[in-house]
N, C-alpha and C. Protein backbone atom coordinates (compact mmCIF):
# COMPACT_ATOMS: atom_id res chain seq x y z
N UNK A 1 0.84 -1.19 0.00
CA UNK A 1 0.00 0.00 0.00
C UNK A 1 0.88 1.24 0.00
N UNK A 2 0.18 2.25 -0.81
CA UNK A 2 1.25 3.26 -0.85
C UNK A 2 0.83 4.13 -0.05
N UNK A 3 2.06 5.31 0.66
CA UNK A 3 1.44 6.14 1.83
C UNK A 3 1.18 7.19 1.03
N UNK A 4 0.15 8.16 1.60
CA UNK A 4 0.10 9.25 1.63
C UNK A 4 0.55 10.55 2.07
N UNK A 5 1.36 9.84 2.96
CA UNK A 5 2.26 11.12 3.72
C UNK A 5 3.78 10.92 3.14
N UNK A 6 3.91 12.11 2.58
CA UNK A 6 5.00 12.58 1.64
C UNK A 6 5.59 13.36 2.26
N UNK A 7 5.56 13.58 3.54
CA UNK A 7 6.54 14.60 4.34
C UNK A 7 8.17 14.85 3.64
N UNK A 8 8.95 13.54 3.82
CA UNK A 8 10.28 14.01 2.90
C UNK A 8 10.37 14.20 1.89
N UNK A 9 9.65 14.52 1.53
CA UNK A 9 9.50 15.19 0.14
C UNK A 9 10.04 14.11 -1.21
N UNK A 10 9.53 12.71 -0.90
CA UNK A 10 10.05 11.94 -1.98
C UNK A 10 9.21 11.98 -3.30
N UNK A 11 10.24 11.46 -4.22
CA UNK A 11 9.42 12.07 -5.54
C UNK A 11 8.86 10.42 -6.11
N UNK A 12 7.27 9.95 -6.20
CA UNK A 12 6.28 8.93 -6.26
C UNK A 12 6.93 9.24 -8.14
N UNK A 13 7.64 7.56 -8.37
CA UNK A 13 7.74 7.58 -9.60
C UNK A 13 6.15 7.26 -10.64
N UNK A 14 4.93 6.95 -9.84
CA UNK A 14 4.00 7.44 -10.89
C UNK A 14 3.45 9.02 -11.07
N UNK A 15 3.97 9.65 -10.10
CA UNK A 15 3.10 10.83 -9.81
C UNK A 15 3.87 11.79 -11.23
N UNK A 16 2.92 12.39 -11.86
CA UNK A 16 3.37 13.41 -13.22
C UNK A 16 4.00 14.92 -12.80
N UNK A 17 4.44 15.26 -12.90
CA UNK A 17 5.09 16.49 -13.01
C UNK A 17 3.97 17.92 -13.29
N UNK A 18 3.85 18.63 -12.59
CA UNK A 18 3.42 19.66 -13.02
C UNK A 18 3.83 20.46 -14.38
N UNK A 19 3.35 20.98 -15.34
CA UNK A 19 4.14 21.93 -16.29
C UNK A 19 3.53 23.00 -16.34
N UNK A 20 3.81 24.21 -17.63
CA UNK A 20 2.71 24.62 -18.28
C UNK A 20 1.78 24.42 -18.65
N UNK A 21 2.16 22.97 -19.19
CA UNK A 21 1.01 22.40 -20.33
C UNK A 21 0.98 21.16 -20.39
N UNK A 22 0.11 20.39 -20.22
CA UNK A 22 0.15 18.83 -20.94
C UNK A 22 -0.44 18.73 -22.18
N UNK A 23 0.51 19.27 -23.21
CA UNK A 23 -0.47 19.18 -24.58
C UNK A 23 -1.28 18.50 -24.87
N UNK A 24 -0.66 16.93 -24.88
CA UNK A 24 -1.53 16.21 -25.52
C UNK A 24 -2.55 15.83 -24.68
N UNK A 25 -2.42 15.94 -22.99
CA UNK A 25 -3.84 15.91 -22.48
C UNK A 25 -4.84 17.05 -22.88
N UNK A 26 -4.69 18.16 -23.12
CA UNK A 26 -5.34 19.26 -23.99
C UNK A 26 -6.06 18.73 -25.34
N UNK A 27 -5.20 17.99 -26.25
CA UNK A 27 -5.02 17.73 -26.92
C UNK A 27 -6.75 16.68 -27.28
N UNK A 28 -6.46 15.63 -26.61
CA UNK A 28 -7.23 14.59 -25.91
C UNK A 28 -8.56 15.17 -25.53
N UNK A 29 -8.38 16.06 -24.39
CA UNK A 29 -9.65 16.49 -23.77
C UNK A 29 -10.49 17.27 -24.76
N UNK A 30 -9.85 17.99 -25.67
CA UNK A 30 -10.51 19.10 -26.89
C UNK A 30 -10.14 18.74 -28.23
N UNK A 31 -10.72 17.66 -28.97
CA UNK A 31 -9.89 17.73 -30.28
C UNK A 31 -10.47 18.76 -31.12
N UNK A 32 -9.62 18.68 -31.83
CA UNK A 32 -9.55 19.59 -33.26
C UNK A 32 -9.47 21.44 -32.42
N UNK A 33 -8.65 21.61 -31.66
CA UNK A 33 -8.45 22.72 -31.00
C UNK A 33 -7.97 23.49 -31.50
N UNK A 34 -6.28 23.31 -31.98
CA UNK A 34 -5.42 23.88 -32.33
C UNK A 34 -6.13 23.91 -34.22
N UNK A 35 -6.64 23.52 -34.70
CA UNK A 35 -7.05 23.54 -35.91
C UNK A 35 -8.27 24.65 -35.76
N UNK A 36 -9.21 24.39 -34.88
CA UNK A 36 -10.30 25.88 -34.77
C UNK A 36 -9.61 26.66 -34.44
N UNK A 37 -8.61 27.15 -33.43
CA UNK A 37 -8.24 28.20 -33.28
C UNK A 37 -7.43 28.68 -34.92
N UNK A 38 -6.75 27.94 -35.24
CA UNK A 38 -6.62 28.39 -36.53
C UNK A 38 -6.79 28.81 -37.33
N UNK A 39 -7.98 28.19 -37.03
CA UNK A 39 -9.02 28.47 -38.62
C UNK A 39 -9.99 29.54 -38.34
N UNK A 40 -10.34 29.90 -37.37
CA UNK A 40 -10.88 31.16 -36.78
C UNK A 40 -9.95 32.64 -36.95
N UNK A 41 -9.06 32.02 -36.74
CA UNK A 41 -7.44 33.15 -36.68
C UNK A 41 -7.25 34.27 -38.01
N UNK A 42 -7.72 32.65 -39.10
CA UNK A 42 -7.45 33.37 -40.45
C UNK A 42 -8.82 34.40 -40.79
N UNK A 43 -9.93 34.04 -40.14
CA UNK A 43 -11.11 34.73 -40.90
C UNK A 43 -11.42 36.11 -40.76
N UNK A 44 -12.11 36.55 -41.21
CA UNK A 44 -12.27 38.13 -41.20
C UNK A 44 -13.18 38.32 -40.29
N UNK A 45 -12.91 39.69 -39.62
CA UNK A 45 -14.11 39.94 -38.56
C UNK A 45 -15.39 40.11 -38.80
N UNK A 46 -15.62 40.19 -39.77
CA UNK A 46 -17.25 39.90 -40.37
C UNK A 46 -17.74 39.06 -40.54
N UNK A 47 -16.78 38.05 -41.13
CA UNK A 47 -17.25 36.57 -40.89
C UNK A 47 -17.34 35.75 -39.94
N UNK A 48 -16.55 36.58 -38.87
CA UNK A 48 -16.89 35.73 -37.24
C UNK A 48 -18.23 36.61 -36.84
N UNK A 49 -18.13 37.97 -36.80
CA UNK A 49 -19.37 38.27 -36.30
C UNK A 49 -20.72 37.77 -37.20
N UNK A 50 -20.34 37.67 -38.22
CA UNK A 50 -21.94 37.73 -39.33
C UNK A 50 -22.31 35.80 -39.07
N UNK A 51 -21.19 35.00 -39.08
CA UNK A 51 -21.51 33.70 -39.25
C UNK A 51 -21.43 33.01 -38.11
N UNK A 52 -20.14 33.18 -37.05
CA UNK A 52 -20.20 32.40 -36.13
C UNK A 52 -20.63 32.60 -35.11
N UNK A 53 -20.35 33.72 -34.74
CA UNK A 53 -20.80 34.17 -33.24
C UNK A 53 -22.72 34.07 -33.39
N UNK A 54 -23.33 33.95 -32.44
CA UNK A 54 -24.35 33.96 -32.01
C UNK A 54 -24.46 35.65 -31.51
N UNK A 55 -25.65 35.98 -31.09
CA UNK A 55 -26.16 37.44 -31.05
C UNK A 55 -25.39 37.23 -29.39
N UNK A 56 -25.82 36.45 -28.72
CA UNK A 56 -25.24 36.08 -27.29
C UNK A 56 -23.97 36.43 -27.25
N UNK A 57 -23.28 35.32 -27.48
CA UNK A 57 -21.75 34.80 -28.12
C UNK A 57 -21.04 36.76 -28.33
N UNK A 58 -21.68 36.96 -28.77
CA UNK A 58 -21.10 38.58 -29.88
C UNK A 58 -21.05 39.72 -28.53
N UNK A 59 -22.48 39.69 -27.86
CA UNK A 59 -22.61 40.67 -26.25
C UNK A 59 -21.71 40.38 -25.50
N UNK A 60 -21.46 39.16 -25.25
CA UNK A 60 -20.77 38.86 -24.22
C UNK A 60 -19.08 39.02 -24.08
N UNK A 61 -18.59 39.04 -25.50
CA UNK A 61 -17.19 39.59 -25.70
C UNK A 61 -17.41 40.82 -25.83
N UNK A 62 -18.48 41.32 -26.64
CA UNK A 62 -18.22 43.08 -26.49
C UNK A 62 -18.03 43.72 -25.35
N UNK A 63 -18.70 42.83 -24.45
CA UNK A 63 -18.94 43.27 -23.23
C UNK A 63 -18.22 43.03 -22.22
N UNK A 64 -17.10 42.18 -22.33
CA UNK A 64 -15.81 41.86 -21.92
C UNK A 64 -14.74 42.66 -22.31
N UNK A 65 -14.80 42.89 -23.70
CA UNK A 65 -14.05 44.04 -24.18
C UNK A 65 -13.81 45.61 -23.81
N UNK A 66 -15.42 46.04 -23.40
CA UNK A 66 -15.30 46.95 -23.33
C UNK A 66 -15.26 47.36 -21.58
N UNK A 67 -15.39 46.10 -20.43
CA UNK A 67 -14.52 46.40 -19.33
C UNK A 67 -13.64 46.27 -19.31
N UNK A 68 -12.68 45.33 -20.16
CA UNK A 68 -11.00 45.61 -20.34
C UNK A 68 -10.61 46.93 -20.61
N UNK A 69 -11.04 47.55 -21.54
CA UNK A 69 -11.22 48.90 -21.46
C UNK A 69 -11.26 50.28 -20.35
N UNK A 70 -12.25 49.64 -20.32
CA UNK A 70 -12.95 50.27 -18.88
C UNK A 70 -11.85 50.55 -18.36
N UNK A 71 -11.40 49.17 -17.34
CA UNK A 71 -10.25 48.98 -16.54
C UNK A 71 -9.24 49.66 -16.66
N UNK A 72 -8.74 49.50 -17.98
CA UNK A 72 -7.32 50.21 -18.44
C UNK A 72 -7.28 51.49 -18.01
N UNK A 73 -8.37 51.93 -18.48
CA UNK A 73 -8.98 53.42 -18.43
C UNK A 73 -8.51 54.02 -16.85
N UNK A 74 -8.73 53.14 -16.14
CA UNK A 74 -9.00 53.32 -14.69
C UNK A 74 -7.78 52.97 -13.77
N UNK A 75 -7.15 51.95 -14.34
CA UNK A 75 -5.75 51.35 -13.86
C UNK A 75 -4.72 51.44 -15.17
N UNK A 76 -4.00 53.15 -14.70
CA UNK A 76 -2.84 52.38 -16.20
C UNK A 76 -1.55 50.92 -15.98
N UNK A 77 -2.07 50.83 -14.83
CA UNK A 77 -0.95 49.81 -14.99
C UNK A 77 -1.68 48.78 -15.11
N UNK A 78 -2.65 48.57 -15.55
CA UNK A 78 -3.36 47.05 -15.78
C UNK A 78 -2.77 46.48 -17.55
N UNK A 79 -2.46 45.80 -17.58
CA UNK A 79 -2.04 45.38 -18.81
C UNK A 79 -2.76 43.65 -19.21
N UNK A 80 -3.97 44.05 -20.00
CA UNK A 80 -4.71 42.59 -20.42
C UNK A 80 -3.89 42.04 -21.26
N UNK A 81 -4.18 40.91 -21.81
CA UNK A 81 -3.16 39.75 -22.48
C UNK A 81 -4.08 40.15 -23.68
N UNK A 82 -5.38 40.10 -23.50
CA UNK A 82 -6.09 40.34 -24.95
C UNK A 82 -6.58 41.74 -24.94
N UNK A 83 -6.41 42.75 -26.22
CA UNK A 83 -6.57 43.71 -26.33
C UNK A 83 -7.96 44.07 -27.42
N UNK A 84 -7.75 43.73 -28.10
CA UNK A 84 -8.63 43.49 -29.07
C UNK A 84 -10.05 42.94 -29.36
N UNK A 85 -11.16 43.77 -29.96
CA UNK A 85 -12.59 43.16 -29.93
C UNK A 85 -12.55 41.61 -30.82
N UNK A 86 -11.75 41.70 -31.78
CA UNK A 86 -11.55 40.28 -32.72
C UNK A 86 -11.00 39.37 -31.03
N UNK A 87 -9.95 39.56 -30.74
CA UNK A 87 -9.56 38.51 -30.06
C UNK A 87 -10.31 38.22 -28.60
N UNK A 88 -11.19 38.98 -28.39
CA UNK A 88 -12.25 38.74 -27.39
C UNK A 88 -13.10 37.76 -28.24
N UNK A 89 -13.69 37.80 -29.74
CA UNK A 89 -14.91 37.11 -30.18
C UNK A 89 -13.88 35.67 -30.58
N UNK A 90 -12.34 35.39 -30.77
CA UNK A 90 -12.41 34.03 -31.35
C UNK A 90 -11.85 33.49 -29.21
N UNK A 91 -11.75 34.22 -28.52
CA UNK A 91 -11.83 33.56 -27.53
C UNK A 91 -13.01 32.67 -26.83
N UNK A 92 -14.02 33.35 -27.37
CA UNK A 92 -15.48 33.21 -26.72
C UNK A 92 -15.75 31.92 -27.30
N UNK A 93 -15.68 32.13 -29.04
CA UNK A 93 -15.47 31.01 -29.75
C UNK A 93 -14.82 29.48 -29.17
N UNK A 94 -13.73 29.72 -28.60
CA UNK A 94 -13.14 28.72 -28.37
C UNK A 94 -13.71 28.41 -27.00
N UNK A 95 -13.86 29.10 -26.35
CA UNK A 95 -14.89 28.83 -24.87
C UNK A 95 -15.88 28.22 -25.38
N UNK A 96 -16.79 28.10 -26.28
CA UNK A 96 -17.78 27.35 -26.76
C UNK A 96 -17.50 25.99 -27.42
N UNK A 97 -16.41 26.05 -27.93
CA UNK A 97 -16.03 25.12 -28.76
C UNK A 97 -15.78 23.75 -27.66
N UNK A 98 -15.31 23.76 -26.61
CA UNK A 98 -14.75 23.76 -25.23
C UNK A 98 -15.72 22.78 -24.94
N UNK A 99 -16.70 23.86 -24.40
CA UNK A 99 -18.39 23.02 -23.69
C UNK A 99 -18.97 22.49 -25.01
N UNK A 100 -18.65 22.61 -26.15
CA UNK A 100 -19.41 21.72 -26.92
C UNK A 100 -18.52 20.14 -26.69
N UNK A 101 -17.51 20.30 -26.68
CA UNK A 101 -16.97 18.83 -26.70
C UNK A 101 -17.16 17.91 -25.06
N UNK A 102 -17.46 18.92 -24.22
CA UNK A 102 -17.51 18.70 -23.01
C UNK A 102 -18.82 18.15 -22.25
N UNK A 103 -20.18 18.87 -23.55
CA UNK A 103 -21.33 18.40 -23.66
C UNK A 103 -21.27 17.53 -23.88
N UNK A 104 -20.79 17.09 -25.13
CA UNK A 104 -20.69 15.50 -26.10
C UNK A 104 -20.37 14.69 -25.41
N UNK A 105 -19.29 14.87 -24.66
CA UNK A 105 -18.50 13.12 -23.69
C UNK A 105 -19.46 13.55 -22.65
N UNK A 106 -20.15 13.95 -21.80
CA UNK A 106 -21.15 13.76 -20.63
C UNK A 106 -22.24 12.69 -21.01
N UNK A 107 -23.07 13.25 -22.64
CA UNK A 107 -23.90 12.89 -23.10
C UNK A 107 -23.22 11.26 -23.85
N UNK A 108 -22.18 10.90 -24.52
CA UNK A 108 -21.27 9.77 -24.89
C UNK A 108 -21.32 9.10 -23.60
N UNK A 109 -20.79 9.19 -22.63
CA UNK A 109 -20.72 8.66 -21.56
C UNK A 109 -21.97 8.34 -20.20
N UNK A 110 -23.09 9.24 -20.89
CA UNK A 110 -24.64 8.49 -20.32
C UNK A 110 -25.00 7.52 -20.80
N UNK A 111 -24.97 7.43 -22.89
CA UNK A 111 -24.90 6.18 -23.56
C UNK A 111 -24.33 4.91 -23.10
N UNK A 112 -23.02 5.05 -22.65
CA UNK A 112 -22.22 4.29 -22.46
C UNK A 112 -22.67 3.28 -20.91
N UNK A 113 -23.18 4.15 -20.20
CA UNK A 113 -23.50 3.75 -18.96
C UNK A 113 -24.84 3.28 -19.14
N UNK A 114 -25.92 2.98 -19.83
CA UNK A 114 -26.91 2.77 -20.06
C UNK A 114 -26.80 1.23 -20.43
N UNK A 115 -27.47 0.23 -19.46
CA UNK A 115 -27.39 -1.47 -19.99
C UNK A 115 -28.59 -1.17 -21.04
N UNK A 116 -27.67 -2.48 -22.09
CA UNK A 116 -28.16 -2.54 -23.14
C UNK A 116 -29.28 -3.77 -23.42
């Protein structure tokens, strides 16, 4: 049985390493990620607002956008990572993209649990 008390600080050769990133668990958990963000990347802002975004989807970054704003306005030393109304709408995007795959395996995995 293995302990749980790790006081000397020994290092559990199954235990994973913290990083930045576990890509390919990213990878895994969200496919086709790095390909939507991509492909969102290239399109024009009319075509994200006119086609993809939802009327919702579209408020809710403007409206994120424009308290980043806000903020700045108010704190010059606040410095956001995203500046931009485009890169507020393919974020939102990808926040959706996210819970759509996240919907799917809940709903995959009720199937799955269901005797047949």
């Amino acid at each position: 049985m293995m302990s749980t008390n790790n006081a000397e600080g020994q290092h559990n050769q199954n235990q994973e390493e913290l990083g930045v990133c576990n890509r390919s668990s990213h990878e895994n958990q969200y496919p086709f990620l790095n390909e939507f963000s991509e492909l969102i990347s290239t399109m024009s802002i009319k075509t994200l607002k006119n086609d993809l975004l939802t009327e919702q989807q579209e408020q809710l970054a403007t409206i994120l956008w424009e308290a980043s704003r806000s903020k700045r306005q108010c704190d010059p030393d606040y410095q956001p990572k995203i500046k931009k109304l485009r890169d507020f709408y393919e974020r939102v995007l990808i926040v959706d993209h996210k819970k759509q795959w996240d919907d799917y395996k809940k709903s995959a995995s009720i199937h799955k649990d269901k005797p047949s």
